[in-house]
ModelCIF file with pLDDT and N, C-alpha, C, O atoms, coordinates in Angstrom:
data_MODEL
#
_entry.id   MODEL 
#
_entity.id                         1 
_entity.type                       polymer 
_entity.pdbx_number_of_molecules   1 
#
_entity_poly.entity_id                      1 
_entity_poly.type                           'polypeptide(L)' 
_entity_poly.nstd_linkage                   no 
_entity_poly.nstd_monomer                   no 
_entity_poly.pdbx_seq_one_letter_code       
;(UNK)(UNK)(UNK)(UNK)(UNK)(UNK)(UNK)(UNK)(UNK)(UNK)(UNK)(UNK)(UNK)(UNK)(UNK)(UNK)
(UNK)(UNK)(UNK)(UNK)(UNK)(UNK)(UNK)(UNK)(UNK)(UNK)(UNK)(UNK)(UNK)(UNK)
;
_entity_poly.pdbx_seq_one_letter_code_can   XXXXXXXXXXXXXXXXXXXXXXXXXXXXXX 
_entity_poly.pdbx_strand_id                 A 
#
loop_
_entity_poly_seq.entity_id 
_entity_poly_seq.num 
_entity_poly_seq.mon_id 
_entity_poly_seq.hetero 
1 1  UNK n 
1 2  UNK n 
1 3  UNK n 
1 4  UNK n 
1 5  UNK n 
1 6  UNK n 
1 7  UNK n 
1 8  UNK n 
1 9  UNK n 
1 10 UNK n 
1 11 UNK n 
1 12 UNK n 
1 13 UNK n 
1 14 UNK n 
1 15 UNK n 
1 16 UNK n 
1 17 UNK n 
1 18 UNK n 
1 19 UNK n 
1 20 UNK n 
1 21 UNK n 
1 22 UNK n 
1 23 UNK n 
1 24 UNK n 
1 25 UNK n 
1 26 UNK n 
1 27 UNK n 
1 28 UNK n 
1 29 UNK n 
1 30 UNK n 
#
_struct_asym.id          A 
_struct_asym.entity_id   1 
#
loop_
_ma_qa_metric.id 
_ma_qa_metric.mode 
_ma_qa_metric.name 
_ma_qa_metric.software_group_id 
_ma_qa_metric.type 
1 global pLDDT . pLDDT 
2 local  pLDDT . pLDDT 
#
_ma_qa_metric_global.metric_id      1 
_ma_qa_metric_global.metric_value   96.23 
_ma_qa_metric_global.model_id       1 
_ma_qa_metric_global.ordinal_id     1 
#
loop_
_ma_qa_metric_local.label_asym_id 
_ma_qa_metric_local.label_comp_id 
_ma_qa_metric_local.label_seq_id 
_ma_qa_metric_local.metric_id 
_ma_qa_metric_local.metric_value 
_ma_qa_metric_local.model_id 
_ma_qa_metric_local.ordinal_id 
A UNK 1  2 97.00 1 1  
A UNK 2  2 97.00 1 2  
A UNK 3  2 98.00 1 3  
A UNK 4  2 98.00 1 4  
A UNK 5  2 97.00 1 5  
A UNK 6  2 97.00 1 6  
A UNK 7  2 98.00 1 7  
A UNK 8  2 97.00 1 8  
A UNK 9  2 97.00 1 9  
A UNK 10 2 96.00 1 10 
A UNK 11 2 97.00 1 11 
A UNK 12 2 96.00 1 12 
A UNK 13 2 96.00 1 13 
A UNK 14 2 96.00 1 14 
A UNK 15 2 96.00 1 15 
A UNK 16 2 97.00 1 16 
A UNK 17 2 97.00 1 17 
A UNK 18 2 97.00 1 18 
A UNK 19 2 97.00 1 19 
A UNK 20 2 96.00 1 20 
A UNK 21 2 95.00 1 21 
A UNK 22 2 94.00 1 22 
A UNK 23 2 96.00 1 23 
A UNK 24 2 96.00 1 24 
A UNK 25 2 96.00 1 25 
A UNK 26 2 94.00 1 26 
A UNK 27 2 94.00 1 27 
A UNK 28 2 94.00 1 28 
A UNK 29 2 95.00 1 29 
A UNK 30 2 96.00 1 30 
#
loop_
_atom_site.group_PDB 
_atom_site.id 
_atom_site.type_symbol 
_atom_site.label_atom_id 
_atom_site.label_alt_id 
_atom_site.label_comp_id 
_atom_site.label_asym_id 
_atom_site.label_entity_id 
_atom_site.label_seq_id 
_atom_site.pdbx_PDB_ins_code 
_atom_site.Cartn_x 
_atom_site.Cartn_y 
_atom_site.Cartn_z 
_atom_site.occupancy 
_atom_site.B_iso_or_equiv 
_atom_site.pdbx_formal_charge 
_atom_site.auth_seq_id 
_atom_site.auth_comp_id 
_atom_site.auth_asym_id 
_atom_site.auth_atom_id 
_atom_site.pdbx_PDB_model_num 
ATOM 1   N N  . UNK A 1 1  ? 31.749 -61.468 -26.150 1.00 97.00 ? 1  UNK A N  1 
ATOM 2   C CA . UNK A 1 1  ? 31.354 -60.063 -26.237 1.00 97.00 ? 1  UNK A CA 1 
ATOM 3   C C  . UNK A 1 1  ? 31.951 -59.452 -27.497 1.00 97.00 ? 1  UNK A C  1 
ATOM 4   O O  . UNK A 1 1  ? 33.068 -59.619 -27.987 1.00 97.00 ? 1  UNK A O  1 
ATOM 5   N N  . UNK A 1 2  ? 30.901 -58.682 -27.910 1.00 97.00 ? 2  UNK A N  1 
ATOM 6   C CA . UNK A 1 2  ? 32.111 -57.828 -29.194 1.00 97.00 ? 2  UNK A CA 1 
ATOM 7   C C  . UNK A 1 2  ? 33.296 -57.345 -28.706 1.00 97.00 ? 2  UNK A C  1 
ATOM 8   O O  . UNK A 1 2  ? 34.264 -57.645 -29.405 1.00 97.00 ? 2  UNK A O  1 
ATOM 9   N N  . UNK A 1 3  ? 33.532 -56.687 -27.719 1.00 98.00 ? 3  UNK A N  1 
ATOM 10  C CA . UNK A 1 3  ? 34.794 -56.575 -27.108 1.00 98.00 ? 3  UNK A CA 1 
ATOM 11  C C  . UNK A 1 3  ? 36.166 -57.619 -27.257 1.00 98.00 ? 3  UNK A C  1 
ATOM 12  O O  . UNK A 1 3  ? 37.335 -57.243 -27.346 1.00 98.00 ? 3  UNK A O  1 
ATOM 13  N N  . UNK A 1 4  ? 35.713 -58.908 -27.258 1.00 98.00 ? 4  UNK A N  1 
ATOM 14  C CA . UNK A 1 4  ? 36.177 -59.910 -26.774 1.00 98.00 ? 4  UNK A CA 1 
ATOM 15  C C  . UNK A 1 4  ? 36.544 -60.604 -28.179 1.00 98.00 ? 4  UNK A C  1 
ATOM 16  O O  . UNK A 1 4  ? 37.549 -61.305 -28.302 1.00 98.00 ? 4  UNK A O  1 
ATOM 17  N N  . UNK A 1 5  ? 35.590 -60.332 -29.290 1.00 97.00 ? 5  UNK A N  1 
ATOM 18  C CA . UNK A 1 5  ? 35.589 -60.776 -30.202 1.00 97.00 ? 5  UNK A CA 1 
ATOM 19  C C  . UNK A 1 5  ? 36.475 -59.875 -31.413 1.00 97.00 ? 5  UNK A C  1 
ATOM 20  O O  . UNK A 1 5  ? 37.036 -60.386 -32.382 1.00 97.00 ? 5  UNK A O  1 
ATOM 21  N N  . UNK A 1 6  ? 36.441 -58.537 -31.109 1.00 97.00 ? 6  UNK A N  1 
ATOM 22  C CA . UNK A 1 6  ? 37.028 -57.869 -31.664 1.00 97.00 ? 6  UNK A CA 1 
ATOM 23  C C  . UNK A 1 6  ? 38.976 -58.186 -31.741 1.00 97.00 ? 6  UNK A C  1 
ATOM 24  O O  . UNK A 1 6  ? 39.779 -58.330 -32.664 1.00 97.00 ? 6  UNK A O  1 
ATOM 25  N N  . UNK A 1 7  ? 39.102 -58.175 -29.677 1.00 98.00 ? 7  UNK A N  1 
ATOM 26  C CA . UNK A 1 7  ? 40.693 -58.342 -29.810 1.00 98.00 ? 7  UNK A CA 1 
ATOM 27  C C  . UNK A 1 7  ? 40.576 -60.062 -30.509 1.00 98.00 ? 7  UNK A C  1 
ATOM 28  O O  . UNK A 1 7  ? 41.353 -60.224 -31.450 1.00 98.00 ? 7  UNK A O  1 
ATOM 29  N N  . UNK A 1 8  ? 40.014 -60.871 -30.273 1.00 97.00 ? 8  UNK A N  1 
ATOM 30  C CA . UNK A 1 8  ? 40.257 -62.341 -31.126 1.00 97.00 ? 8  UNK A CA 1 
ATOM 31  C C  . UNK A 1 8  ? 40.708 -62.225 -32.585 1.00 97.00 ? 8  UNK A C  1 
ATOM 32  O O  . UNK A 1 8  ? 41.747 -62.663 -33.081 1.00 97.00 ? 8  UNK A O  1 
ATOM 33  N N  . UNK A 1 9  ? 39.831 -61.627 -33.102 1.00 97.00 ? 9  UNK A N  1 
ATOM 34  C CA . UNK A 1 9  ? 39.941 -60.997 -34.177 1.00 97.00 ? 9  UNK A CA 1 
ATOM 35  C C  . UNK A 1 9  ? 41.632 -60.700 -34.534 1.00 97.00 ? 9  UNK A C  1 
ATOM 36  O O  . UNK A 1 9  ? 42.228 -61.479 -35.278 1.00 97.00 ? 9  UNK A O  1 
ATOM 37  N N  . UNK A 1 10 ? 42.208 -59.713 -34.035 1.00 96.00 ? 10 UNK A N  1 
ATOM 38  C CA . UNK A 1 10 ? 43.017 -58.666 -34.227 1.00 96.00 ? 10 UNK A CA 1 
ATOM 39  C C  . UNK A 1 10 ? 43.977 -59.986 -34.039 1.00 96.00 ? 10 UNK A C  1 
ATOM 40  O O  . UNK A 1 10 ? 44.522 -60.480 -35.026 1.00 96.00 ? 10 UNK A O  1 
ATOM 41  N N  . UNK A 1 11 ? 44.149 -60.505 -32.790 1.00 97.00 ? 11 UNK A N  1 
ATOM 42  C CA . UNK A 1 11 ? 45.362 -61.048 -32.830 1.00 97.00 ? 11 UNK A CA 1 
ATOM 43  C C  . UNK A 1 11 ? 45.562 -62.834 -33.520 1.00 97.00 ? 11 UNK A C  1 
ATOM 44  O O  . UNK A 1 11 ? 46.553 -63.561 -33.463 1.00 97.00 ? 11 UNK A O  1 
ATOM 45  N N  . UNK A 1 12 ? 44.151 -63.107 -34.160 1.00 96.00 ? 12 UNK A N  1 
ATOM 46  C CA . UNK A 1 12 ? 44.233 -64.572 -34.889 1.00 96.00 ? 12 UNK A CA 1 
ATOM 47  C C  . UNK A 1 12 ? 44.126 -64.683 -36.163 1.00 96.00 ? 12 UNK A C  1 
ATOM 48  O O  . UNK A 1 12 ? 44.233 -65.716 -36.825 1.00 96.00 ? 12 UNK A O  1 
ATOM 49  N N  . UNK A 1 13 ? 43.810 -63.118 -36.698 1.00 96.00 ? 13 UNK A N  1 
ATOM 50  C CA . UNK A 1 13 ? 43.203 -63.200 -38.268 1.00 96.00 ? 13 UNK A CA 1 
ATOM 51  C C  . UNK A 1 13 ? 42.632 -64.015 -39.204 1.00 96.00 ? 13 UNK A C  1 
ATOM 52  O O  . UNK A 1 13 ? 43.069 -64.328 -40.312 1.00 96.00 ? 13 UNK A O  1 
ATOM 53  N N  . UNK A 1 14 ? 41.320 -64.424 -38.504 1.00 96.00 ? 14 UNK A N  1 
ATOM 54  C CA . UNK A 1 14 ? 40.557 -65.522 -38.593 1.00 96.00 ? 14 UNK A CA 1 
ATOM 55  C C  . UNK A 1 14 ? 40.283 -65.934 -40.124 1.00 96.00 ? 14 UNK A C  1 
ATOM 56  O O  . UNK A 1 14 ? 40.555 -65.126 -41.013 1.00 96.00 ? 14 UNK A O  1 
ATOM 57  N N  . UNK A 1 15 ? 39.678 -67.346 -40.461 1.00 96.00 ? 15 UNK A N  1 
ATOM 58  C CA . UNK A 1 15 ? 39.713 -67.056 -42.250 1.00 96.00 ? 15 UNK A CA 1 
ATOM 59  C C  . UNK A 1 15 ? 38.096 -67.204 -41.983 1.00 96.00 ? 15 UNK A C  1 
ATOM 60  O O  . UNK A 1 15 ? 37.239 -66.599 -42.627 1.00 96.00 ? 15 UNK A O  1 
ATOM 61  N N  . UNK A 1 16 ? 37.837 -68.165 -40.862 1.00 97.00 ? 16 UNK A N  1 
ATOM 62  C CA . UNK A 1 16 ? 36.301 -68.298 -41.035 1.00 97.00 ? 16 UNK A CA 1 
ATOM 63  C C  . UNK A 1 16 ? 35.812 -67.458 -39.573 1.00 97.00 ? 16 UNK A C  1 
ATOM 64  O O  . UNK A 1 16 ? 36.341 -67.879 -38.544 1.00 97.00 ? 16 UNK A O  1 
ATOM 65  N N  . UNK A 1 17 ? 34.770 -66.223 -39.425 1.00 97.00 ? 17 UNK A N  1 
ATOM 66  C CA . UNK A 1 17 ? 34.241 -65.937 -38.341 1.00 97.00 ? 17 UNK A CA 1 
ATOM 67  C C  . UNK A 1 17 ? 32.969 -66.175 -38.028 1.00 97.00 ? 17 UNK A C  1 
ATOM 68  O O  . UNK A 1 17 ? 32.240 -65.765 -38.931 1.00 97.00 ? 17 UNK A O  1 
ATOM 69  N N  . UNK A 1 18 ? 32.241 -66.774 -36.935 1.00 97.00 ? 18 UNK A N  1 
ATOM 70  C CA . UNK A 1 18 ? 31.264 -67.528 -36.654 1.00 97.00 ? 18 UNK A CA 1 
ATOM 71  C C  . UNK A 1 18 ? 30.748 -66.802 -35.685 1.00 97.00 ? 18 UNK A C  1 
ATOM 72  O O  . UNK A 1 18 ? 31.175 -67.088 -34.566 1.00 97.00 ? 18 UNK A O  1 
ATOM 73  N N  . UNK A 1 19 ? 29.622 -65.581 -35.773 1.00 97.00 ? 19 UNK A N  1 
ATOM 74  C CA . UNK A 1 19 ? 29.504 -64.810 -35.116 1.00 97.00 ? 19 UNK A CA 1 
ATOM 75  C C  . UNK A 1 19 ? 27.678 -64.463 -34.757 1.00 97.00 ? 19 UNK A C  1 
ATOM 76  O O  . UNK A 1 19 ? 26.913 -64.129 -35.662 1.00 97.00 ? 19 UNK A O  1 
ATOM 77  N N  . UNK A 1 20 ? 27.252 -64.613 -33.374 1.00 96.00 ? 20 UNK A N  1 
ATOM 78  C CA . UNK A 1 20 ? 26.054 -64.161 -33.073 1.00 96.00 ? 20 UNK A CA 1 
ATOM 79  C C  . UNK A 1 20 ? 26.416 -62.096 -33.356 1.00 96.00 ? 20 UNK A C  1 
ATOM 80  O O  . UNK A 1 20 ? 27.393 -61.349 -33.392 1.00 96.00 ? 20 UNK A O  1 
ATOM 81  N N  . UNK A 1 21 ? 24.518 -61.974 -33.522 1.00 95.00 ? 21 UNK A N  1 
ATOM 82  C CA . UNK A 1 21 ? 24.417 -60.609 -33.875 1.00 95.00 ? 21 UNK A CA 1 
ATOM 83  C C  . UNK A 1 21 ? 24.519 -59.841 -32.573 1.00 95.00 ? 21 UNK A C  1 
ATOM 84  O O  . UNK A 1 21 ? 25.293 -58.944 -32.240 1.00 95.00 ? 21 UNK A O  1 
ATOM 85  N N  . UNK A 1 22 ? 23.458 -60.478 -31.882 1.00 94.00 ? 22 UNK A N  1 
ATOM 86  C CA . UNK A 1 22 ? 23.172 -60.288 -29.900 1.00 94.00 ? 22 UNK A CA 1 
ATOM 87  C C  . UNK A 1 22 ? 24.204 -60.439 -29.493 1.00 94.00 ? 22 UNK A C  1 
ATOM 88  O O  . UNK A 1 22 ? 24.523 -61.546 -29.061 1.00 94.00 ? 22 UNK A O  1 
ATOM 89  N N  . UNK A 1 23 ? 25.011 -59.466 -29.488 1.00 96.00 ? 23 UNK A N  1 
ATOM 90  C CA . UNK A 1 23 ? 25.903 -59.878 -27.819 1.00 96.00 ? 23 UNK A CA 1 
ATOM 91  C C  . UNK A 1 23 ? 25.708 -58.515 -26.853 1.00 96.00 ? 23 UNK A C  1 
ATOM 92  O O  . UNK A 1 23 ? 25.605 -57.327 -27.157 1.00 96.00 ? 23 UNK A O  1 
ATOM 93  N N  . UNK A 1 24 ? 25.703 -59.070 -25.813 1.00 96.00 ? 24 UNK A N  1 
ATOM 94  C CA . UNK A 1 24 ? 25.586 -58.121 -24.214 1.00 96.00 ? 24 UNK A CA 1 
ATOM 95  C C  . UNK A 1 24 ? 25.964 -56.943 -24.455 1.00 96.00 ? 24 UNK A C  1 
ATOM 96  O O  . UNK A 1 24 ? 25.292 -55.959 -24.148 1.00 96.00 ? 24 UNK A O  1 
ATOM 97  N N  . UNK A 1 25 ? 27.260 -56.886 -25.126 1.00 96.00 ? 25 UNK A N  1 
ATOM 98  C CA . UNK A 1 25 ? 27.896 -55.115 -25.130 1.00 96.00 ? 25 UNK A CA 1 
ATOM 99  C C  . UNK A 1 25 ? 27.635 -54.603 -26.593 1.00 96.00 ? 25 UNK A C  1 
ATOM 100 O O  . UNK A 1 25 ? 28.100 -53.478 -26.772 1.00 96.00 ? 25 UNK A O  1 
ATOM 101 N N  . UNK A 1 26 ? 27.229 -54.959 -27.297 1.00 94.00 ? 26 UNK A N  1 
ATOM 102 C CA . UNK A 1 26 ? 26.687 -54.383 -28.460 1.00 94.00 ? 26 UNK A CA 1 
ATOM 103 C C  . UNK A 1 26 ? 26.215 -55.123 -29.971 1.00 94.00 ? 26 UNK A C  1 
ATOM 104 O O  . UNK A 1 26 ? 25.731 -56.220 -29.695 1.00 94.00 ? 26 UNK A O  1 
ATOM 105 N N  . UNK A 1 27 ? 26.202 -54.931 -31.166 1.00 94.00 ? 27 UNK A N  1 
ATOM 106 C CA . UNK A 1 27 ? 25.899 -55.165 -32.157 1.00 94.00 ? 27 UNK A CA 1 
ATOM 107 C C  . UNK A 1 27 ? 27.147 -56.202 -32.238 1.00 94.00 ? 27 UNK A C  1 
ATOM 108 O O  . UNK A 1 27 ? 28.150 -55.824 -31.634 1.00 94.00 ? 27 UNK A O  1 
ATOM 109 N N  . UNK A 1 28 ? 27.213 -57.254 -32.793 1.00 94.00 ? 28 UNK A N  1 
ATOM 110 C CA . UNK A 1 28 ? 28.108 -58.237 -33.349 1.00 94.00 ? 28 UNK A CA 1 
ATOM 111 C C  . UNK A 1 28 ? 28.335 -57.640 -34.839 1.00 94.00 ? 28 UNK A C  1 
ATOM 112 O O  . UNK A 1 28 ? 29.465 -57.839 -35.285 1.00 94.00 ? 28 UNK A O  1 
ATOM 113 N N  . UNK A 1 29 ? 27.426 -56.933 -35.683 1.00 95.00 ? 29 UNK A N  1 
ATOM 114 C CA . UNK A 1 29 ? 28.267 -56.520 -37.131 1.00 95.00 ? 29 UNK A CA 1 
ATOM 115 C C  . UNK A 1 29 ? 29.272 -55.927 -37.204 1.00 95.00 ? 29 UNK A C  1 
ATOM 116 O O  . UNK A 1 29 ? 30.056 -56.025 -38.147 1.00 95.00 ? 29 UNK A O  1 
ATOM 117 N N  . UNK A 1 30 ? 29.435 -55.127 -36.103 1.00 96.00 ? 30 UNK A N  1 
ATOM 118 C CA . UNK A 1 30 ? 30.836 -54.365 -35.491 1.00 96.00 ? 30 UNK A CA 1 
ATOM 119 C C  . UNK A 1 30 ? 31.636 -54.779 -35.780 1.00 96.00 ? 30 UNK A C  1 
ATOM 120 O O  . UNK A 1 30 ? 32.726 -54.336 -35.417 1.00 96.00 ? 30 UNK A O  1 
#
């Protein structure tokens, strides 16, 4: 979920993100 993807985000500080646009709770460009 962007939700889900957002805290991943925050706490792994990714170098590569591999991300669908569609997700359930909103826009993935988020």
């Amino acid at each position: 979920t962007v939700e889900a993807g957002l805290a991943a985000c925050q706490e792994h500080r990714p170098d590569v993100l591999i991300l669908d646009l569609g997700l359930p709770d909103g826009d993935g460009m988020k």
